[in-house]
Protein backbone atom coordinates (compact mmCIF):
# COMPACT_ATOMS: atom_id res chain seq x y z
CA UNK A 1 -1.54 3.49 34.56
CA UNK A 2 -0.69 0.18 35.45
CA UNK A 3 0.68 -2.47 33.11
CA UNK A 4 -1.76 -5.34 32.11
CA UNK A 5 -0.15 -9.01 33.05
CA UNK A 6 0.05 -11.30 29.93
CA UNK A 7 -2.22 -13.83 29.57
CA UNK A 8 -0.94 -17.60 28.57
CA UNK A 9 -4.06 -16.80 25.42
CA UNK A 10 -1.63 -13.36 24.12
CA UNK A 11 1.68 -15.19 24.41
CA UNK A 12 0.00 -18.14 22.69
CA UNK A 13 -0.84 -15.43 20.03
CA UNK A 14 2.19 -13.13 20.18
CA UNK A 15 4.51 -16.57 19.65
CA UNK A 16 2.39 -17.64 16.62
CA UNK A 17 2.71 -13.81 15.24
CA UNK A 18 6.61 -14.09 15.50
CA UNK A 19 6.79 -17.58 14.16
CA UNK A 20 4.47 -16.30 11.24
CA UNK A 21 6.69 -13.54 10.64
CA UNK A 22 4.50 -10.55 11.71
CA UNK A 23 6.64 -7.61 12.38
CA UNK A 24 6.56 -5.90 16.27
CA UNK A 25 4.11 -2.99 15.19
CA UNK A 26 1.82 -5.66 13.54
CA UNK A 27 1.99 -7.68 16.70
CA UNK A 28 1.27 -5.22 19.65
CA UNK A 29 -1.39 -3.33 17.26
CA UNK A 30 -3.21 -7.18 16.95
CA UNK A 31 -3.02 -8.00 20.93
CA UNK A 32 -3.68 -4.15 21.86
CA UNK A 33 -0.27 -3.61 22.98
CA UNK A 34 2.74 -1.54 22.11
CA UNK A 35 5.20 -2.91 19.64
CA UNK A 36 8.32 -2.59 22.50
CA UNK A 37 5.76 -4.41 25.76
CA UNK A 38 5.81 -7.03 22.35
CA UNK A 39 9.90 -7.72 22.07
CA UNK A 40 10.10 -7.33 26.20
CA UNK A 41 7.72 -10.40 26.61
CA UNK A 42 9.04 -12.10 23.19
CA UNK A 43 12.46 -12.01 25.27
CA UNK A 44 10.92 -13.40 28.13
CA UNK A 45 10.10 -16.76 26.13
CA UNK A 46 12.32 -17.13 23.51
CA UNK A 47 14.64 -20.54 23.45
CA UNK A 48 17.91 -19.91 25.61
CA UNK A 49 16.05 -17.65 27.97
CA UNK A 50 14.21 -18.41 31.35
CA UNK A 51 10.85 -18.38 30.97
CA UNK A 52 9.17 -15.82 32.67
CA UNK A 53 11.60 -17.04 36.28
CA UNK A 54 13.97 -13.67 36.18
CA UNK A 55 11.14 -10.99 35.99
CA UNK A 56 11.87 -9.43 38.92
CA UNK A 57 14.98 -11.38 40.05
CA UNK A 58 17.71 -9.35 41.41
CA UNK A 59 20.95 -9.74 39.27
CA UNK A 60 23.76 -11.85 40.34
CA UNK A 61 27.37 -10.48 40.54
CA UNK A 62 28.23 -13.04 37.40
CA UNK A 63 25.69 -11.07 35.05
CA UNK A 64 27.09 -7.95 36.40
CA UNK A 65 30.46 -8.72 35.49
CA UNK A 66 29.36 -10.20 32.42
CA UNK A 67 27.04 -6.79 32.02
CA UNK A 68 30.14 -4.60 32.46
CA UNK A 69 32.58 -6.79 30.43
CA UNK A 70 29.90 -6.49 26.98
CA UNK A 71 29.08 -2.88 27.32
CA UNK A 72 32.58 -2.12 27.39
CA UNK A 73 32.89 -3.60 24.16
CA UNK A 74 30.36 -1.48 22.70
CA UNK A 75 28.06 -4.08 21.66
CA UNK A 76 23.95 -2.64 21.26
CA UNK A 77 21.82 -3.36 24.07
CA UNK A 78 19.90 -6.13 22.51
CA UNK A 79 23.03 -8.02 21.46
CA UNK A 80 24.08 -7.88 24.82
CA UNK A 81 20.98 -9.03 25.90
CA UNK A 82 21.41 -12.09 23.67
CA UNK A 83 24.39 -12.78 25.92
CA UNK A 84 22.87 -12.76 28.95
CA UNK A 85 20.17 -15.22 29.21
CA UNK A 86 16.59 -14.30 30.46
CA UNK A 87 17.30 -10.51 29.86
CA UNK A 88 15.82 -8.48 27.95
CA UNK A 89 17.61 -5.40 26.09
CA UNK A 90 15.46 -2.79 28.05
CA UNK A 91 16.68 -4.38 31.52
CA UNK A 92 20.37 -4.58 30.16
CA UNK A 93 19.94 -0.48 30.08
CA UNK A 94 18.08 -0.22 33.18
CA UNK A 95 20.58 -2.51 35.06
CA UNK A 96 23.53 -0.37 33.12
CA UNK A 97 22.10 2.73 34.14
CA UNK A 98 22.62 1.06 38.11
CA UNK A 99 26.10 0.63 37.57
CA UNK A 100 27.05 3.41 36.14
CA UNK A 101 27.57 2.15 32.52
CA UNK A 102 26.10 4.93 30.45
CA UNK A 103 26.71 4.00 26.80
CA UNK A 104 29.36 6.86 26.11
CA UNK A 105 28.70 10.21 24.72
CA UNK A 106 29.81 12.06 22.07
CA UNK A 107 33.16 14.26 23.20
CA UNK A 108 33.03 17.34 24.58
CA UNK A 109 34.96 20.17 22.40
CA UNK A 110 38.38 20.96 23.54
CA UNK A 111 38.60 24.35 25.81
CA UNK A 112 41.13 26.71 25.07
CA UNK A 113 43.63 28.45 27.92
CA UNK A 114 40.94 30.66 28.38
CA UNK A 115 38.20 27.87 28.87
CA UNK A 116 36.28 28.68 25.73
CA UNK A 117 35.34 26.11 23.32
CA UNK A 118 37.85 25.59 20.48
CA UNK A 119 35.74 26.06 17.34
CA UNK A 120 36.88 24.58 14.14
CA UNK A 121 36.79 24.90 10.65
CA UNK A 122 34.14 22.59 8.86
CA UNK A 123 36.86 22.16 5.94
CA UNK A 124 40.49 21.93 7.06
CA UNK A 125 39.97 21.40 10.86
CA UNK A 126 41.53 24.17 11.87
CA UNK A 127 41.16 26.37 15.23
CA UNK A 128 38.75 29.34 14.63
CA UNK A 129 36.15 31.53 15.54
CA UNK A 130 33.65 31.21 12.91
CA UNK A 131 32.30 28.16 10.75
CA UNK A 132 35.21 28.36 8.03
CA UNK A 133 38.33 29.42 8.53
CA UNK A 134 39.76 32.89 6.58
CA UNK A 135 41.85 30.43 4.10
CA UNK A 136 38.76 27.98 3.56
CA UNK A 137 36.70 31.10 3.51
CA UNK A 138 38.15 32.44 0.40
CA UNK A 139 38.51 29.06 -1.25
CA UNK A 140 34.82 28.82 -0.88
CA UNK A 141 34.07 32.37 -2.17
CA UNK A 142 35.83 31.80 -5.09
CA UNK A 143 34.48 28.35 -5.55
CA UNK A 144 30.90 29.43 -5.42
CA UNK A 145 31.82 32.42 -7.37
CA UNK A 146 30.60 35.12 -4.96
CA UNK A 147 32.57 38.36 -4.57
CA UNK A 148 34.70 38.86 -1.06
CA UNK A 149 33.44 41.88 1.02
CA UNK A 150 35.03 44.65 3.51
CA UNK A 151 33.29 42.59 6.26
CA UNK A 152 34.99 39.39 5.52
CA UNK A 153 37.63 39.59 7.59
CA UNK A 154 35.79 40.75 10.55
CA UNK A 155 33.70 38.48 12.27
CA UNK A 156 31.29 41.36 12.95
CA UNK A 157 29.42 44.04 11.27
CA UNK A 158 29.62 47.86 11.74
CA UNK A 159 25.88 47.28 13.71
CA UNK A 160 27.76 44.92 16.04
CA UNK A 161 25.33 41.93 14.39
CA UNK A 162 27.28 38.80 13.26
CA UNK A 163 28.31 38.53 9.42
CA UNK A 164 26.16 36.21 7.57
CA UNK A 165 28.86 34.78 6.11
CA UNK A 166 31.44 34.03 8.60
């Protein structure tokens, strides 16, 4: 489906909304529209930004740099946005996403010498196989009062089925 131009009538409306203090929800539910089509236009028009003039304007190699030089300091996409006039937070990604400027990802577990994922204990942080390490293990058992088993200290039953509490 194709996306409906504004009209000068909705961003009449939409700026009175925002001035009023209407949230984004209240806003796009009022002019038919969703409450993120709201912000993009609202970003379009706000004061500091071009009106309307960079919609489909290729990016210059300044905003790139600048681009590259915020999202390496971590900021959110719509402070960034903020610092690059007439852009919106949801170009900032797109454009990001063209350079190569993923917002980072959580790290990858270490790998062993064998190449298996180092597992560690949710306590103490320790390398091991299972959620707690043996030492933690215990600590918990006797915290939580509940009696140690034959099966503790193997990580799997006599069935060959993994030990519920390990």
């Amino acid at each position: 489906m194709a996306a409906r131009l504004w009209t000068p009538e909705e961003d009449a409306v939409l700026r009175r909304m925002r001035e009023a203090g209407m949230d984004w929800t209240a806003c796009g539910t009022a002019l038919g529209r969703t409450a993120s089509a709201c912000v993009s236009r609202w970003h379009e028009f706000t004061p500091g930004r071009a009106a309307c003039s960079r919609r489909g304007r290729a990016w210059t190699p300044e905003e790139d740099e600048l681009l590259r030089k915020l999202a390496k300091q971590g900021l959110s996409w719509p402070e960034i946005s903020r610092r690059i006039p007439g852009r919106s937070p949801k170009s900032c990604t797109s454009r990001a996403g063209t350079l190569g400027l993923a917002k980072r990802r959580a790290a990858k577990p270490a790998l062993s010498s064998s190449g298996l994922s180092v597992r560690r204990c949710h306590d103490c942080g320790r390398p091991t196989s299972d959620y707690r390490c043996p030492k933690c293990r215990a600590l918990w058992r006797e915290k939580h009062g509940v009696a140690p088993s034959a099966q503790d200290d193997e990580p799997y039953n006599a069935f060959g089925a993994r030990n519920a509490f390990n």
